[in-house]
Protein backbone atom coordinates (compact mmCIF):
# COMPACT_ATOMS: atom_id res chain seq x y z
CA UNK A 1 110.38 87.68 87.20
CA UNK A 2 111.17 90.38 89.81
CA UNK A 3 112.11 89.63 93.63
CA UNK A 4 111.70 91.89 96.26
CA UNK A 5 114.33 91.61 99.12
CA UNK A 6 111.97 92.74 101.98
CA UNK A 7 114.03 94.58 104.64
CA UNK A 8 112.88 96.42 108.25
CA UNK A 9 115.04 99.54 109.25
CA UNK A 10 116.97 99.19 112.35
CA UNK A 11 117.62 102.18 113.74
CA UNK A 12 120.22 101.05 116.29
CA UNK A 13 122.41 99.65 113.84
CA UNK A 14 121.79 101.79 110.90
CA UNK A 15 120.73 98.92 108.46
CA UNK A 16 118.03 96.84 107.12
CA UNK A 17 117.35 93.49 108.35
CA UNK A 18 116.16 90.96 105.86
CA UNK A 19 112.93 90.08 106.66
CA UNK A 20 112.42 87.30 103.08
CA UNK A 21 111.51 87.67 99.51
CA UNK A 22 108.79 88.23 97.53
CA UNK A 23 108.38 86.42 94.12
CA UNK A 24 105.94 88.31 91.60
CA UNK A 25 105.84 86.66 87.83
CA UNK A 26 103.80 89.36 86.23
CA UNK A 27 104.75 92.14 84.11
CA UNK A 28 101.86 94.47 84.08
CA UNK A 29 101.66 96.71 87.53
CA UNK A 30 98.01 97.92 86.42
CA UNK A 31 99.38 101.77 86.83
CA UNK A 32 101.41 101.57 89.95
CA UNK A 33 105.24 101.27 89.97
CA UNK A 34 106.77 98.34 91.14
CA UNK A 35 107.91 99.62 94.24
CA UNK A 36 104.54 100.62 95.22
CA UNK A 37 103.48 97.00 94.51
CA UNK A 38 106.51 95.22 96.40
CA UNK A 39 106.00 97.61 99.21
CA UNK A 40 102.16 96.71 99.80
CA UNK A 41 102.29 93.21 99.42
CA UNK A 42 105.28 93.20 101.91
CA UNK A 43 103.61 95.55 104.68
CA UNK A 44 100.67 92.70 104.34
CA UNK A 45 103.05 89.54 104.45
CA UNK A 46 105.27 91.01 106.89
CA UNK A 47 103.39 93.49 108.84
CA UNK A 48 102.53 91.25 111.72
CA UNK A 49 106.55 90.37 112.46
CA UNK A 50 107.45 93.96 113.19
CA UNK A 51 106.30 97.14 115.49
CA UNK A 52 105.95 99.12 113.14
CA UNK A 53 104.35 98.66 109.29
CA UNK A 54 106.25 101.76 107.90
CA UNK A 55 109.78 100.61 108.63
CA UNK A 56 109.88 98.03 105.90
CA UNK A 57 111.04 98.53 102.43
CA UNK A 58 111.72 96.98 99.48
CA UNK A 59 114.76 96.16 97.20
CA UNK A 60 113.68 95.12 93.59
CA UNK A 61 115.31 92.74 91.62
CA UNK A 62 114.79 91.70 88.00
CA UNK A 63 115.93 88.16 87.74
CA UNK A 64 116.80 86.35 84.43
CA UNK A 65 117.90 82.67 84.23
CA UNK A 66 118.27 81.09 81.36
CA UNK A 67 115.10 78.34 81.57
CA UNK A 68 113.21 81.29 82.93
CA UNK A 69 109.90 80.02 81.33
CA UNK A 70 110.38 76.56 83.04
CA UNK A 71 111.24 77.92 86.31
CA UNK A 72 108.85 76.70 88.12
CA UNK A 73 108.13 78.75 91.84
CA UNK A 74 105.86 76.90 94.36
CA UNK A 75 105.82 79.55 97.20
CA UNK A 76 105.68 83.26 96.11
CA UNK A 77 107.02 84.48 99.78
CA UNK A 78 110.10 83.17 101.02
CA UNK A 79 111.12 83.20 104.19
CA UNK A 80 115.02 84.85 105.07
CA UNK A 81 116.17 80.78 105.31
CA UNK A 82 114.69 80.02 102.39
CA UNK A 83 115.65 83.01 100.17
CA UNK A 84 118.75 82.49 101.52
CA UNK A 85 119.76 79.05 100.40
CA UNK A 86 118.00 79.84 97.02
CA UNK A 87 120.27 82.47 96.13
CA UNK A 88 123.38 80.00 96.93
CA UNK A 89 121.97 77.59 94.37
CA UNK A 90 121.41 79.93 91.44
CA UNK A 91 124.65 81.11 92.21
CA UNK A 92 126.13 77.14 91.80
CA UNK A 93 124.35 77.15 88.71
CA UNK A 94 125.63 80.20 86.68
């Protein structure tokens, strides 16, 4: 399962702001890298909440929990909130 951390450049601070995550479950990218995939389904989700499309970007993440297969996701696009407390309860967990 691979996350992408979906950030917008701020210029005036000189760092990304987290916009939310992206969930994807599959393994074949049908000949694109995954970058390329994160990054267009992001500028699509997330377009519409910034000025400008080509500021956001992408931060990949392979993640691996033990009941992987049972994981069960019910929203593929999480919002920064959501992400968020997410993260604090796989962290609990390990």
């Amino acid at each position: 399962m691979t996350i992408y951390k979906v950030f917008c450049k701020n210029y005036e601070l000189r760092k990304g702001e987290l916009l939310g995550a992206l969930i994807e479950r599959r393994k074949e990218f049908r000949g694109i890298t995954p970058i390329e995939s994160g990054l267009k389904w992001a500028r699509l989700t997330f377009g519409d909440k910034v000025v400008n499309k080509q500021a956001i970007y992408v931060v990949p993440d392979e993640l691996r929990l033990k009941d992987d297969v049972n994981w069960s996701i019910e929203k593929a696009i999480l919002t920064k909130e959501e992400f968020l407390e997410m993260a604090r309860g796989v962290g609990r967990e390990s």
